[in-house]
N, C-alpha and C. Protein backbone atom coordinates (compact mmCIF):
# COMPACT_ATOMS: atom_id res chain seq x y z
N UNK A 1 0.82 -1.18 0.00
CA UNK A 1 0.00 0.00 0.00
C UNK A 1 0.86 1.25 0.00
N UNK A 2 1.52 1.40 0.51
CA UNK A 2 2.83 2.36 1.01
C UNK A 2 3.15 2.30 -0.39
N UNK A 3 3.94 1.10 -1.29
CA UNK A 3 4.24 1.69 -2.04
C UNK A 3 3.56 2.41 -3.26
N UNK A 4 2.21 1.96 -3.28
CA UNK A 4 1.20 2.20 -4.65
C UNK A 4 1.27 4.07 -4.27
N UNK A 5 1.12 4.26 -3.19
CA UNK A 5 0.88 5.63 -2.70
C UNK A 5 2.34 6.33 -3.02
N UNK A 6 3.35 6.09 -2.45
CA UNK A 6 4.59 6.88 -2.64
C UNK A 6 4.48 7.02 -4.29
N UNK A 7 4.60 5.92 -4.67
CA UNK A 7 4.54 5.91 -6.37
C UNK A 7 3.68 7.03 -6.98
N UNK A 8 2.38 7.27 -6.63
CA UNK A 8 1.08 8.14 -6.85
C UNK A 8 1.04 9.10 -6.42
N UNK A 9 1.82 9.60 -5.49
CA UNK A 9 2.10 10.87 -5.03
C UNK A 9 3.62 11.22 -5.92
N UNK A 10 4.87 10.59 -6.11
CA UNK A 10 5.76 11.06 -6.87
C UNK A 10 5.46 11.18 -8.44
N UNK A 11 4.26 10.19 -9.37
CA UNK A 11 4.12 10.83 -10.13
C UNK A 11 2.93 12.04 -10.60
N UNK A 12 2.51 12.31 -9.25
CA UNK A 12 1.52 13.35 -9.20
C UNK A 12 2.32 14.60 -9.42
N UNK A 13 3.30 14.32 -8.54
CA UNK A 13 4.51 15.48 -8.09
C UNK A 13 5.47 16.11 -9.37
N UNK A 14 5.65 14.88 -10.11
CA UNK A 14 6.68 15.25 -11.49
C UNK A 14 5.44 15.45 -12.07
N UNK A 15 4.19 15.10 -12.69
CA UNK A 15 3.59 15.65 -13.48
C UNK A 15 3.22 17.46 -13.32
N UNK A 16 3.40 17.66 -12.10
CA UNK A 16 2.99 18.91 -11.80
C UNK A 16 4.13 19.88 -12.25
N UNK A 17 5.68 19.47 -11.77
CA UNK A 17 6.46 19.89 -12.16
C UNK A 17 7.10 20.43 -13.57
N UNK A 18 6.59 19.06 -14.41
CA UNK A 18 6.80 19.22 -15.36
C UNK A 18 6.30 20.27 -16.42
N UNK A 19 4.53 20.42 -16.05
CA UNK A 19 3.89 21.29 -16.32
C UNK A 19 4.25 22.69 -16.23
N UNK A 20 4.93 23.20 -15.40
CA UNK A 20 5.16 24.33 -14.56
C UNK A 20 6.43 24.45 -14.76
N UNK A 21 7.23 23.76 -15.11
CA UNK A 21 8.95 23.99 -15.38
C UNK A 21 9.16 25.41 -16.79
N UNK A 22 9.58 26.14 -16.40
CA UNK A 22 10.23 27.58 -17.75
C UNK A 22 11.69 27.09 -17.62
N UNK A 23 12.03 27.68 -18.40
CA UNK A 23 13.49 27.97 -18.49
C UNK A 23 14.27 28.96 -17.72
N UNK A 24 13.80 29.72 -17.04
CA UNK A 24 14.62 30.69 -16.22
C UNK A 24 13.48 31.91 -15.92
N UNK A 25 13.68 33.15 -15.78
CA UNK A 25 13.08 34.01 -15.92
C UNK A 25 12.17 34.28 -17.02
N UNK A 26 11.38 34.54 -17.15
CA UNK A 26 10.22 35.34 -18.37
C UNK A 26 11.20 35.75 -19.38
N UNK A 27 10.58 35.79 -20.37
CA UNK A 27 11.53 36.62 -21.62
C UNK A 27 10.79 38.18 -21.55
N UNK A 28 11.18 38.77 -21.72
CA UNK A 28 10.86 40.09 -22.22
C UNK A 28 10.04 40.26 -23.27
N UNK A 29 8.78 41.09 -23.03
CA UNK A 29 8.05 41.36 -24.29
C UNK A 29 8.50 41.72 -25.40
N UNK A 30 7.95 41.73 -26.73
CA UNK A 30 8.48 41.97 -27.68
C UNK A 30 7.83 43.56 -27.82
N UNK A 31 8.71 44.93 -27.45
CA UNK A 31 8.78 46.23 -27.42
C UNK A 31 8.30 47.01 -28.64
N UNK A 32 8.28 46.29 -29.98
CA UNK A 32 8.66 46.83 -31.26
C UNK A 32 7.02 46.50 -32.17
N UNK A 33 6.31 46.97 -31.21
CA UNK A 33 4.68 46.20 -31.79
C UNK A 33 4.11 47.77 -32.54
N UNK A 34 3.51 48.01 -33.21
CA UNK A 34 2.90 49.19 -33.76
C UNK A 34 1.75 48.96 -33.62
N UNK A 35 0.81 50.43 -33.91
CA UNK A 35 -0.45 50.14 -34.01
C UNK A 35 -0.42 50.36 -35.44
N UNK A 36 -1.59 50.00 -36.12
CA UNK A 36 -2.19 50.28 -37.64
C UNK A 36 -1.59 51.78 -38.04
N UNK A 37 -1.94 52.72 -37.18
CA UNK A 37 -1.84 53.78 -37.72
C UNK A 37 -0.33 54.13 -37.78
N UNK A 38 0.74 53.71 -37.42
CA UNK A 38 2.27 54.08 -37.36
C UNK A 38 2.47 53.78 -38.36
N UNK A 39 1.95 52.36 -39.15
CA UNK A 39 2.45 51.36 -40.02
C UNK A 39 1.82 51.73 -41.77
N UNK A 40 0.90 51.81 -41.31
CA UNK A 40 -0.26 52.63 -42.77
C UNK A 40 -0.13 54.12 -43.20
N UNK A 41 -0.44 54.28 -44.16
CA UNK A 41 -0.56 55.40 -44.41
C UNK A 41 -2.40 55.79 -44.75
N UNK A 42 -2.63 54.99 -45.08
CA UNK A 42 -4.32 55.19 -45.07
C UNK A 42 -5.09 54.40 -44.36
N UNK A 43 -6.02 54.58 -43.33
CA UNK A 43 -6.53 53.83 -42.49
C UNK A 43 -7.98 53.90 -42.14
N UNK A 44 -8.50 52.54 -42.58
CA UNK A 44 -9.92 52.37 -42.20
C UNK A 44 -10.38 51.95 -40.86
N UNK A 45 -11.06 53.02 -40.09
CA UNK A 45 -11.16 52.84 -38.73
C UNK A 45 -12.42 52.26 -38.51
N UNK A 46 -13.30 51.35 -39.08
CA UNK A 46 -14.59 50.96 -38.76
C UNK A 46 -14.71 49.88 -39.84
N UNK A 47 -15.81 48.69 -39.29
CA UNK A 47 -15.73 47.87 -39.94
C UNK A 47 -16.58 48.10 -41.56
N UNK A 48 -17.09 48.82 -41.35
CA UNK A 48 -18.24 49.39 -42.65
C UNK A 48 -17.36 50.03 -43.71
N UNK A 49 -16.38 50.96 -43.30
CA UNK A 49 -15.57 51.41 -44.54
C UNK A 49 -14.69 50.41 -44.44
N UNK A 50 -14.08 49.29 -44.00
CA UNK A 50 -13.33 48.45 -44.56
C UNK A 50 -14.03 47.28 -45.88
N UNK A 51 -15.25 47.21 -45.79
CA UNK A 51 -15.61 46.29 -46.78
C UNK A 51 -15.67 47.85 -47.88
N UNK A 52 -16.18 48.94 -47.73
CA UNK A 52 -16.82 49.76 -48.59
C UNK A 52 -15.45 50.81 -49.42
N UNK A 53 -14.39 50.89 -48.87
CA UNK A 53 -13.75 52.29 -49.43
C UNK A 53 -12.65 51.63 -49.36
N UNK A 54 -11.37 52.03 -50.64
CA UNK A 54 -10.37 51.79 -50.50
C UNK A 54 -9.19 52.74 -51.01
N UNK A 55 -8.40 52.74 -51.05
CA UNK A 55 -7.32 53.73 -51.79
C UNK A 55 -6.43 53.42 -52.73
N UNK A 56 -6.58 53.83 -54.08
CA UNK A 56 -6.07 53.18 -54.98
C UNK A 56 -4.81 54.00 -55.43
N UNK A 57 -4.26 55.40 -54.50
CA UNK A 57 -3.22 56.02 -54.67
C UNK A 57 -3.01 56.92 -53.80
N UNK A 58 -1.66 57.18 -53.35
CA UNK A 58 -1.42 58.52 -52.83
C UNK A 58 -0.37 58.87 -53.56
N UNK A 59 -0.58 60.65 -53.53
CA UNK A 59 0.84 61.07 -54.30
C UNK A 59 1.06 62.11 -53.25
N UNK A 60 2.70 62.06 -52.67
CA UNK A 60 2.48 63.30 -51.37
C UNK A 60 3.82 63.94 -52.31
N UNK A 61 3.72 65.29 -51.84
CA UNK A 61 5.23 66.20 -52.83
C UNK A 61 5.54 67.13 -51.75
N UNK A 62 6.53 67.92 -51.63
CA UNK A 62 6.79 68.65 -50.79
C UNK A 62 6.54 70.35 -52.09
N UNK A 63 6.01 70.79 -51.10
CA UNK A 63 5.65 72.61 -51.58
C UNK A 63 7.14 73.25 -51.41
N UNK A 64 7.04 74.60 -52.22
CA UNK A 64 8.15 75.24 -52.60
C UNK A 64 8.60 76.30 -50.78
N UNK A 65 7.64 76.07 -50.30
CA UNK A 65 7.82 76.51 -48.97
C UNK A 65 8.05 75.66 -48.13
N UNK A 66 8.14 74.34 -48.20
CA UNK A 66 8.57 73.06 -47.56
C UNK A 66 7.39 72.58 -46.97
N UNK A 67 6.42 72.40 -46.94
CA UNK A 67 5.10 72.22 -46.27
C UNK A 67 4.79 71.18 -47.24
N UNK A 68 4.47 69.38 -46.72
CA UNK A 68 3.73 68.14 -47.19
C UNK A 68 1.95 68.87 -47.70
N UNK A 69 2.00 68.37 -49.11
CA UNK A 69 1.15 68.72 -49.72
C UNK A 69 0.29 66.77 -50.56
N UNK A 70 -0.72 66.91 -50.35
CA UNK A 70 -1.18 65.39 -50.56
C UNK A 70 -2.84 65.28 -51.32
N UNK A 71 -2.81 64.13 -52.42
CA UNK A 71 -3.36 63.90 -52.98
C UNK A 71 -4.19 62.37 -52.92
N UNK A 72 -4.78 62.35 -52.48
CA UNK A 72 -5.41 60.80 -52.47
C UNK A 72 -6.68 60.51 -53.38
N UNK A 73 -6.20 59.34 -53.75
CA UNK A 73 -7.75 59.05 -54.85
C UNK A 73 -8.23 57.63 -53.84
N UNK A 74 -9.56 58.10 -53.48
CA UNK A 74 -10.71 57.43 -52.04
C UNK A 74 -11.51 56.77 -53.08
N UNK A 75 -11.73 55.53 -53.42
CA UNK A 75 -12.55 54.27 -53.85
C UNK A 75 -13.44 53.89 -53.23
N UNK A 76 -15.22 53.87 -53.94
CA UNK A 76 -16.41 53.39 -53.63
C UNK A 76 -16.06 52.16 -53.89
N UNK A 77 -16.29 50.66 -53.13
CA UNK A 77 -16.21 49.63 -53.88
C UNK A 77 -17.00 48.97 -53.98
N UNK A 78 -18.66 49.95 -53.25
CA UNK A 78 -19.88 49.09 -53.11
C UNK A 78 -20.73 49.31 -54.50
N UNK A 79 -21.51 48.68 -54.79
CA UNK A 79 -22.52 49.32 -55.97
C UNK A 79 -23.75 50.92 -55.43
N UNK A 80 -23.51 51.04 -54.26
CA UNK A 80 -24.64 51.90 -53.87
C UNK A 80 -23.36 53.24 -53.64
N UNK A 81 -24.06 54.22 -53.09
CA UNK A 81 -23.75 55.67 -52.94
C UNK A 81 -23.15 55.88 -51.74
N UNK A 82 -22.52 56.14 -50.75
CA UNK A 82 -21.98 55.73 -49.60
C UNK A 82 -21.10 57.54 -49.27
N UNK A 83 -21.81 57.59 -48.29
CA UNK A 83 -21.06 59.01 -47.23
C UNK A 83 -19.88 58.43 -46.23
N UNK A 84 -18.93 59.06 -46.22
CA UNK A 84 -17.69 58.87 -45.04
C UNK A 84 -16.90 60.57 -44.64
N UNK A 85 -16.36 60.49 -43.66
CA UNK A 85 -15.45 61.21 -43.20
C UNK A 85 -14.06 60.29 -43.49
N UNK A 86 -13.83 61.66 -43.57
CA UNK A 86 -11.71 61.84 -44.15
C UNK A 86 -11.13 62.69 -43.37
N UNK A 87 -9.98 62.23 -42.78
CA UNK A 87 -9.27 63.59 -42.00
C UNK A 87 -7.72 63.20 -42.42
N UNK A 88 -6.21 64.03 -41.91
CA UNK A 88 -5.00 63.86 -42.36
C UNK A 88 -4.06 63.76 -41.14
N UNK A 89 -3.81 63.29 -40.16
CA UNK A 89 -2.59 63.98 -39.88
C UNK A 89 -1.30 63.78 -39.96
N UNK A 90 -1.18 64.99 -40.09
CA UNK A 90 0.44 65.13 -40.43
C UNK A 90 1.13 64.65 -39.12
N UNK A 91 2.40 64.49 -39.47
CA UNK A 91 3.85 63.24 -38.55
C UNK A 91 4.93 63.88 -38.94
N UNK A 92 5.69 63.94 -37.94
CA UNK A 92 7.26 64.05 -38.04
C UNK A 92 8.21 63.15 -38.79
N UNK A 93 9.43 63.14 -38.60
CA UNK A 93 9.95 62.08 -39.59
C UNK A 93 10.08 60.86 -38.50
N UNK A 94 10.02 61.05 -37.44
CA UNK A 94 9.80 59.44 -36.56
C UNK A 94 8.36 59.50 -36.61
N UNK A 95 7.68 59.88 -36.88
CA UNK A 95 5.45 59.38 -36.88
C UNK A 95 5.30 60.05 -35.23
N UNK A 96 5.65 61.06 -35.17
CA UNK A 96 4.90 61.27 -34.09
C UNK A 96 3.83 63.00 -34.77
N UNK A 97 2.67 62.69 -34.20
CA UNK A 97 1.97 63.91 -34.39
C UNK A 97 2.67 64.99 -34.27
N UNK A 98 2.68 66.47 -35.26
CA UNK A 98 2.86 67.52 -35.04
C UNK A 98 2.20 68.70 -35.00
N UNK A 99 0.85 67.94 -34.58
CA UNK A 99 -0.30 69.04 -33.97
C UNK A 99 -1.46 69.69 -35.31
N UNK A 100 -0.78 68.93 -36.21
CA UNK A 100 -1.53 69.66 -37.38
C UNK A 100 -2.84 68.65 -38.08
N UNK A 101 -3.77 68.89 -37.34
CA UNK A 101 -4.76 67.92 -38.38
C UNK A 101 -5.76 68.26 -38.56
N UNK A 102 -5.93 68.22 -39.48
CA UNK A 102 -7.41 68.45 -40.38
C UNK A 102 -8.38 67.87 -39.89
N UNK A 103 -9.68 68.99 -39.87
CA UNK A 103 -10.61 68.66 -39.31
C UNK A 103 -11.28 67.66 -40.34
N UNK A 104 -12.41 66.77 -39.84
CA UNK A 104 -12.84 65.88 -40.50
C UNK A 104 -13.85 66.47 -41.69
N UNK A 105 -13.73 65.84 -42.77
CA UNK A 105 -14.43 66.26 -43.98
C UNK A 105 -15.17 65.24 -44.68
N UNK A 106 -16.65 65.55 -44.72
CA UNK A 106 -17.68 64.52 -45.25
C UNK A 106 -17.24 64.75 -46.87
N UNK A 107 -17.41 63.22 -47.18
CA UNK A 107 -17.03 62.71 -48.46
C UNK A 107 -18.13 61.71 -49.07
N UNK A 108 -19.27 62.20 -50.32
CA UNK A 108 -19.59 61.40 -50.86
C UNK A 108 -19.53 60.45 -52.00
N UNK A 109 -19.86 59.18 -51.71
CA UNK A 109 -18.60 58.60 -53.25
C UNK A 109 -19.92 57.96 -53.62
N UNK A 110 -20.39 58.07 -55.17
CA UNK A 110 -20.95 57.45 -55.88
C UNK A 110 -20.60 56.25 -56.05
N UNK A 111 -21.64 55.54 -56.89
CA UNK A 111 -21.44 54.10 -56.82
C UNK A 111 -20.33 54.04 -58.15
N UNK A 112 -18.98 52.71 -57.43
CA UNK A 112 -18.27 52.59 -57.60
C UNK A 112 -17.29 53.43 -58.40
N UNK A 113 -17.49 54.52 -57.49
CA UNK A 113 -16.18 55.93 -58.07
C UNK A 113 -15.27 55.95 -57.19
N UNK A 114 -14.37 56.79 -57.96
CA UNK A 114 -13.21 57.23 -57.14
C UNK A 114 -13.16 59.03 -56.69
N UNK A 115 -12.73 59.33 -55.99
CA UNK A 115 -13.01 60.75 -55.93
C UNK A 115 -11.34 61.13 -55.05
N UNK A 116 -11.06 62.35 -55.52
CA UNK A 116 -9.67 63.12 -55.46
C UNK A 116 -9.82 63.78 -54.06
N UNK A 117 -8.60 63.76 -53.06
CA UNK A 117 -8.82 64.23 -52.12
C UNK A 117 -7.81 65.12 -51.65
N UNK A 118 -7.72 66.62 -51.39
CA UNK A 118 -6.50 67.05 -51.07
C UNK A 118 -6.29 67.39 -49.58
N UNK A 119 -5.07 67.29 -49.47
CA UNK A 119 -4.52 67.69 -48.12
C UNK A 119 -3.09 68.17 -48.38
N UNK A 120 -3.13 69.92 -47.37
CA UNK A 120 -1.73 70.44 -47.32
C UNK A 120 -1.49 70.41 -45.50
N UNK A 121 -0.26 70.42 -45.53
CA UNK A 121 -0.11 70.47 -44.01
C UNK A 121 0.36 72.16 -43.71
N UNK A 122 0.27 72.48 -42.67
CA UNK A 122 0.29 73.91 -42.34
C UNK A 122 1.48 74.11 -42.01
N UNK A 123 2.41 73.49 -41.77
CA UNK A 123 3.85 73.85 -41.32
C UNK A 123 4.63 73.00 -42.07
N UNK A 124 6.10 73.37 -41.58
CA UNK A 124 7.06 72.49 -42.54
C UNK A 124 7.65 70.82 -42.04
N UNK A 125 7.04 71.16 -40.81
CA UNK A 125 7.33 69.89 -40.08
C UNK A 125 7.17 68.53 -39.88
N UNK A 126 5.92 68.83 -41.01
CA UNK A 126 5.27 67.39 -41.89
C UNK A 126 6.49 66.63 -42.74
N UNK A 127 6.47 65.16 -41.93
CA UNK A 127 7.10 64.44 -43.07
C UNK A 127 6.81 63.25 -43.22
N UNK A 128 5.54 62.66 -42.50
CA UNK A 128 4.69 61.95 -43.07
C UNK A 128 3.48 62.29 -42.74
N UNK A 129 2.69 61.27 -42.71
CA UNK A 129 0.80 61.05 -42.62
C UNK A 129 0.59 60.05 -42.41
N UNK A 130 -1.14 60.18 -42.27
CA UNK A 130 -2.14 58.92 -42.18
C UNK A 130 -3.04 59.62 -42.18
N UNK A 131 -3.77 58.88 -43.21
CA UNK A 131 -5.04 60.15 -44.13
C UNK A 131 -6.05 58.35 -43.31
N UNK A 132 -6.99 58.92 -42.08
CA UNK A 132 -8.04 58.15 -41.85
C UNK A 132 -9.61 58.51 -42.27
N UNK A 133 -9.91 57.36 -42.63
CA UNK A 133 -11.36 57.26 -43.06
C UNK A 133 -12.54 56.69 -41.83
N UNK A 134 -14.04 57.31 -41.72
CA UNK A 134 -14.51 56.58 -41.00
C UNK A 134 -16.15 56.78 -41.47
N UNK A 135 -16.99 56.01 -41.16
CA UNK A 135 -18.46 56.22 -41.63
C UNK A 135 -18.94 57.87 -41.35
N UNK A 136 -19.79 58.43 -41.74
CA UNK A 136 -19.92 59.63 -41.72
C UNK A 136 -21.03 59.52 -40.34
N UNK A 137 -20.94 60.50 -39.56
CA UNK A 137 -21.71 60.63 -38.18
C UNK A 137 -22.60 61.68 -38.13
């Protein structure tokens, strides 16, 4: 009896162990994660303009005063008529905001059009973007 038990308790004991054994300390998270918007340059923030709108170009140029100047062509891809908001903001050359963004602008896109969208940034400090889209409110 003694021994069925020692036996049943030591492999109770290594099974537990085993389960529960790491290699040392935790590893460290992986630091280097982005969100959508660092990584994109055009971004659909809702699930409705992701089936409905897409972007079939950007052309960004720098102005003779140094100020990011931008062109986007915004794609209906539904058969019906569809309203959204568009806004821009402008980024530094590491993506961090530099205070400059455009207020949001209702956009209607006929069925399956494309429609031209401009954006200038107000200072020179623009040196990238993320031109977001979202259902119109």
């Amino acid at each position: 009896m003694k021994t069925v038990f020692s036996t049943l308790a030591t492999t109770a004991a290594l099974a537990l162990l085993a389960g529960c054994s790491t290699p040392g300390p935790y590893a460290p998270q992986d630091t280097t994660k982005y969100t959508i918007e660092n990584t994109n340059q055009f971004v659909l923030l809702d699930e409705a303009t992701q089936t409905s709108v897409t972007c079939t170009g950007i052309e960004p140029r720098t102005l003779a005063d140094g100020r990011l100047d931008l062109v986007a062509l915004v794609k209906n891809r539904e058969d019906r008529r569809i309203q959204v908001q568009i806004q821009c903001v402008f980024k530094d050359e590491h993506g961090f905001s530099t205070g400059d963004e455009t207020p949001w602008e209702t956009l209607i896109l006929a069925e399956n059009s494309t429609e031209t969208v401009h954006f200038t940034a107000m200072n020179t400090q623009a040196k990238n973007f993320t031109i977001r889209v979202r259902q119109a409110r």
